[in-house]
C-alpha atoms as a PDB file:
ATOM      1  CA  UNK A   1      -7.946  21.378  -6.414  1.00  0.00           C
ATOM      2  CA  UNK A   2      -8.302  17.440  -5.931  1.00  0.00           C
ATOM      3  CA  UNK A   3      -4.650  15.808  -5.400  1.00  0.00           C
ATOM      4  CA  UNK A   4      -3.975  13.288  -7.505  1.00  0.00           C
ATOM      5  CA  UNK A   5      -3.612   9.957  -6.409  1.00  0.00           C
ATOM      6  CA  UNK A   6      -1.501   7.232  -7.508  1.00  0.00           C
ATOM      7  CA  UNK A   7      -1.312   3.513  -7.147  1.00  0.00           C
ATOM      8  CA  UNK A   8       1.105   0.803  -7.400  1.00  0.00           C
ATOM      9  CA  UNK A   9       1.098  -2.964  -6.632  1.00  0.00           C
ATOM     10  CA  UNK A  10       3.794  -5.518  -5.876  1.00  0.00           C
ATOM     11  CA  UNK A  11       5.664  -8.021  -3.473  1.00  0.00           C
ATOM     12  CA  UNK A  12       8.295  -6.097  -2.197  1.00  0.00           C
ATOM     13  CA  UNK A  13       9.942  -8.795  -0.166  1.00  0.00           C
ATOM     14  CA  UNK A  14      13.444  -8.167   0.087  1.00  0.00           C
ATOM     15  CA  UNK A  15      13.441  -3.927  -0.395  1.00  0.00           C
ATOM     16  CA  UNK A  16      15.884  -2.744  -2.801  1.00  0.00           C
ATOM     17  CA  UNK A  17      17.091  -0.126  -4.980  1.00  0.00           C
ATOM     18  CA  UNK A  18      15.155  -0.966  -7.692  1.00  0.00           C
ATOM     19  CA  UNK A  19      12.086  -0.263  -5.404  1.00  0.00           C
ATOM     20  CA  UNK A  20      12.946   2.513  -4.152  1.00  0.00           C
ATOM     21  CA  UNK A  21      13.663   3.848  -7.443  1.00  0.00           C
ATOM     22  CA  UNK A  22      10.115   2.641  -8.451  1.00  0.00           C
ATOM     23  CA  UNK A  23       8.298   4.527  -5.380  1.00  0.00           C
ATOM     24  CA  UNK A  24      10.382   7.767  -5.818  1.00  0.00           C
ATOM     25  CA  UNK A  25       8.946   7.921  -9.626  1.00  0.00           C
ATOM     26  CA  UNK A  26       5.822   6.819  -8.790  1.00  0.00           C
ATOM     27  CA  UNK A  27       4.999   9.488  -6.011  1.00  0.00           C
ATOM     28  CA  UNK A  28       6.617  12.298  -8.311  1.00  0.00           C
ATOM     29  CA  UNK A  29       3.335  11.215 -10.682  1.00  0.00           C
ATOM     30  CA  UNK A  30       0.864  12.943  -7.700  1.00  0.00           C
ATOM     31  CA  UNK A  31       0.182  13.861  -4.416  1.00  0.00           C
ATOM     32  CA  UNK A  32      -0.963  10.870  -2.714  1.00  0.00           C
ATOM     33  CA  UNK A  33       0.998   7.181  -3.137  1.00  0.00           C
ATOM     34  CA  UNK A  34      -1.286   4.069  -2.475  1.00  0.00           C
ATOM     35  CA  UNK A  35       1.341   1.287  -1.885  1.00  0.00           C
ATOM     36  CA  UNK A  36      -0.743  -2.431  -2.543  1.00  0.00           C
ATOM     37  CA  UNK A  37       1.285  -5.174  -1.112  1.00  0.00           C
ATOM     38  CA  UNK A  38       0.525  -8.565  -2.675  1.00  0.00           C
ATOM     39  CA  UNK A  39      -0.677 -11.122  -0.226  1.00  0.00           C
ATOM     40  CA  UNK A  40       1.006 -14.327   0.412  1.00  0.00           C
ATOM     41  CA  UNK A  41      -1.406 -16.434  -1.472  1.00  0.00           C
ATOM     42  CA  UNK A  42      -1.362 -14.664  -4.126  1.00  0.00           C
ATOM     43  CA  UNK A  43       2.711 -14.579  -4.804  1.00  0.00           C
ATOM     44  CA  UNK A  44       2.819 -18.491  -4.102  1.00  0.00           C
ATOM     45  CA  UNK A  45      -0.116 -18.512  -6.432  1.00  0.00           C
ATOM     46  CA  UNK A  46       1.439 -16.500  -8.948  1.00  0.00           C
ATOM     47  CA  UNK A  47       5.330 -17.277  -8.160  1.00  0.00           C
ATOM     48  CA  UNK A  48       5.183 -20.855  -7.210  1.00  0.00           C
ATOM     49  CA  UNK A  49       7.637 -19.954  -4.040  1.00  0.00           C
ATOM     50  CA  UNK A  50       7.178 -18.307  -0.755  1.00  0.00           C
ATOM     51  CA  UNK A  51       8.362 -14.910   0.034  1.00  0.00           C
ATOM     52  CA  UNK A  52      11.080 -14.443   2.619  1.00  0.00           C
ATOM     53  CA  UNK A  53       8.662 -11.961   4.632  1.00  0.00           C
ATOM     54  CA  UNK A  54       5.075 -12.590   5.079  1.00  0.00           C
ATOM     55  CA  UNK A  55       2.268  -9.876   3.461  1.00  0.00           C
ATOM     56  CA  UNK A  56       2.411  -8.058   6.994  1.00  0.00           C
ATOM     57  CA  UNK A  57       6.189  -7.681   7.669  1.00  0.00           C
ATOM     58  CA  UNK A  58       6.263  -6.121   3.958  1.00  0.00           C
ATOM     59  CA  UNK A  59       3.579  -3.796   4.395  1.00  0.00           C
ATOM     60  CA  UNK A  60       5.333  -2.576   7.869  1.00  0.00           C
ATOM     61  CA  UNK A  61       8.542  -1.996   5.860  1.00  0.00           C
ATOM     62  CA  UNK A  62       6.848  -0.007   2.967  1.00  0.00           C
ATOM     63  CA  UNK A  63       4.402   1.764   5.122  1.00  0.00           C
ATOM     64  CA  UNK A  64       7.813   3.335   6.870  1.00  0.00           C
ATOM     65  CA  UNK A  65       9.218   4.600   4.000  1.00  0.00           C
ATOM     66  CA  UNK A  66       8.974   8.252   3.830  1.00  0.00           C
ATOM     67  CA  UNK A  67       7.533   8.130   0.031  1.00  0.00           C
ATOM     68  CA  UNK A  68       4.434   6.295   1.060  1.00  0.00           C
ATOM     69  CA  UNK A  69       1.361   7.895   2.141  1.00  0.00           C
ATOM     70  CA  UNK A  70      -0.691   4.348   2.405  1.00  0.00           C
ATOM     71  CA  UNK A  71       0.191   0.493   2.685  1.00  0.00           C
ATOM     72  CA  UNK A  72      -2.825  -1.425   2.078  1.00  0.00           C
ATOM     73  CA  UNK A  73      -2.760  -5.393   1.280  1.00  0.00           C
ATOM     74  CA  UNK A  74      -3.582  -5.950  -1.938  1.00  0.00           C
ATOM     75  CA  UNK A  75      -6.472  -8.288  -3.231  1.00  0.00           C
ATOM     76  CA  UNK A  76      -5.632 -12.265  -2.917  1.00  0.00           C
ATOM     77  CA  UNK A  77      -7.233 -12.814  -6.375  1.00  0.00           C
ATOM     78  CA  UNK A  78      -6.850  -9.526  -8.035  1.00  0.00           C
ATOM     79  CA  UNK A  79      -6.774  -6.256  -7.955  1.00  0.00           C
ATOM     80  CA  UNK A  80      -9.828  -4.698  -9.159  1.00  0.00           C
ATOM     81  CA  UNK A  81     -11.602  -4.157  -5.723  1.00  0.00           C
ATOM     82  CA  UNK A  82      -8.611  -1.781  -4.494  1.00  0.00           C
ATOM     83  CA  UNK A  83      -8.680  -0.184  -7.537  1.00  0.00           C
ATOM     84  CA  UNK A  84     -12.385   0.775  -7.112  1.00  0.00           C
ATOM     85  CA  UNK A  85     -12.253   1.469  -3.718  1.00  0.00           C
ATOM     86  CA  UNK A  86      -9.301   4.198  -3.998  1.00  0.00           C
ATOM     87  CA  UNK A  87      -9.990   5.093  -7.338  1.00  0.00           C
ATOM     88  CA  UNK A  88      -6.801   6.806  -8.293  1.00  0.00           C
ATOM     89  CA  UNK A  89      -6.070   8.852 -10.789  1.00  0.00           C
ATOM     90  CA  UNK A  90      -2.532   7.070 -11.833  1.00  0.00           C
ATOM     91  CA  UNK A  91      -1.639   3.734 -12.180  1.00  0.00           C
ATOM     92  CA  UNK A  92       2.040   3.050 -12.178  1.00  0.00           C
ATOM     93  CA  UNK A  93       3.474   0.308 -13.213  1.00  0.00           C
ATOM     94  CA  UNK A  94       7.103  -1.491 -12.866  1.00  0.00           C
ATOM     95  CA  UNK A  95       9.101  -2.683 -15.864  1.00  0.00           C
ATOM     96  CA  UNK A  96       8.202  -5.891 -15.580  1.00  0.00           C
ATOM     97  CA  UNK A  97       4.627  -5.931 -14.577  1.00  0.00           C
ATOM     98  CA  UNK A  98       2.438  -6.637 -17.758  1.00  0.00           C
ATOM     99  CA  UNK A  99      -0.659  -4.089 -18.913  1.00  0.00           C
ATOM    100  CA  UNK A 100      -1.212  -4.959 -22.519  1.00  0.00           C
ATOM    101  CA  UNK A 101      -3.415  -7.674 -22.052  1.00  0.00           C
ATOM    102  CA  UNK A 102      -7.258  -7.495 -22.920  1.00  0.00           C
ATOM    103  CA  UNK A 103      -8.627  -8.431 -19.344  1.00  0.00           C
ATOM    104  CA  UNK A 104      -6.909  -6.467 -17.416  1.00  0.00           C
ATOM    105  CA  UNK A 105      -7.423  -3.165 -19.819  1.00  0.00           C
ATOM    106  CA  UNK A 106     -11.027  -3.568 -19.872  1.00  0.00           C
ATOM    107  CA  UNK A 107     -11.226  -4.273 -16.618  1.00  0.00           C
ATOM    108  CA  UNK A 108      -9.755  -0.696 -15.970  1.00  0.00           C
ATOM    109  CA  UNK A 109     -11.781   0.623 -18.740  1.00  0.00           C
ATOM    110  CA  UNK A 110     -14.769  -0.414 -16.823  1.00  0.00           C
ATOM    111  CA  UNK A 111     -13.810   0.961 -13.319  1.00  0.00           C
ATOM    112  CA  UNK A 112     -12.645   3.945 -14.803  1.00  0.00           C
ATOM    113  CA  UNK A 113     -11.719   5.547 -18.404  1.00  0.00           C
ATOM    114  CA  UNK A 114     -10.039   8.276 -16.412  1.00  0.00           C
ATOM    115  CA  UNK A 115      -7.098   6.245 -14.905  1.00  0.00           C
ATOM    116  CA  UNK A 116      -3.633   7.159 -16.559  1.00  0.00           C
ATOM    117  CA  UNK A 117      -1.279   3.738 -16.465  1.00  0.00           C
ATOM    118  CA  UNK A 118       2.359   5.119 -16.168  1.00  0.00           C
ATOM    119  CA  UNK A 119       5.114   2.396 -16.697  1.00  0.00           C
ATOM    120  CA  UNK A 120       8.557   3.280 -14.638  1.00  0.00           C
ATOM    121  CA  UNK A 121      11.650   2.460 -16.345  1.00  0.00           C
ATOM    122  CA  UNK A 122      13.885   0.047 -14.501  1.00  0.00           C
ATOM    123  CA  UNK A 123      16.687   1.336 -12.713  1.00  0.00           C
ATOM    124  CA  UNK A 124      19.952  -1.365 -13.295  1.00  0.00           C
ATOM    125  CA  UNK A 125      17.425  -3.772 -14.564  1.00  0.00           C
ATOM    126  CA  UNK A 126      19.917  -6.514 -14.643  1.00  0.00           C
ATOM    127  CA  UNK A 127      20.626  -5.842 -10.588  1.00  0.00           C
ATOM    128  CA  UNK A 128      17.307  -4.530  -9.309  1.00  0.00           C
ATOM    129  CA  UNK A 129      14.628  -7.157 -11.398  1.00  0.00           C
ATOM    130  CA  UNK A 130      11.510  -8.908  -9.979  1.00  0.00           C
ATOM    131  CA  UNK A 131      10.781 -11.471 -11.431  1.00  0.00           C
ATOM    132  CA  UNK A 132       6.570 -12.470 -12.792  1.00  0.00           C
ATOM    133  CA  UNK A 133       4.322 -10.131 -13.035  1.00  0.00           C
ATOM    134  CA  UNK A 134       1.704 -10.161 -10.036  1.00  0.00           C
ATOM    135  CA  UNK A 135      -1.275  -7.687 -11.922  1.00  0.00           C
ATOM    136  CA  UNK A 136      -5.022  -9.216 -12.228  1.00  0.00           C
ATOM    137  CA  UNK A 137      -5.713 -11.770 -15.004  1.00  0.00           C
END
């Protein structure tokens, strides 16, 4: 049987709870978790403000925790060319990271109708929050 694979994206500059809680239900959706870490260019794009580790130190922290099978760098403009090159089977996505907008679901549509998006609750939302949302316009 093919394990399931799932995929998230985000910053994760300063690691916290609210992460971790994010990864945890995130791997518990399949076998395999594909961490993308945004790139620099795209979070001062996006954010308007640098982060306080660049793309590389981020990915080294994430690719040591224990829930991650994969750190990759995500796309500097958007997303869709790690999505088709991983093609997983879940995409899950943070509280505060937006999916309801007509690009980005027909964008998905067209890489794949078989891709499940799964949106983890926020754990102490008003403790642990990101702030904007860093998905593919």
């Amino acid at each position: 049987m093919a394990k399931k694979i799932v995929m998230v994206f985000g910053v994760f500059d300063v690691l916290h709870p609210g992460h971790i809680h994010f990864l945890e239900k995130a791997k518990a959706c399949g076998d395999i978790l594909i961490v993308a870490v945004t790139p620099d260019k795209k979070v001062f794009t996006e954010k308007s403000s640098k982060t306080v580790f660049n793309e590389r130190e981020r990915m080294l922290m994430v690719s040591h925790l224990r829930l991650v099978d994969k750190t990759i760098l995500g796309d500097k403009k958007a997303t869709w060319h790690r999505i088709e090159q991983f093609k997983p089977d879940i995409i899950c996505l943070g509280h505060d990271q937006r999916a309801d907008y007509p690009q980005f679901l027909t964008q998905l549509k067209n890489i794949s109708k078989k891709i499940r998006l799964v949106r983890i609750k926020a754990k102490n939302r008003s403790r642990y929050a990101s702030s904007k949302s860093l998905l593919p316009e």
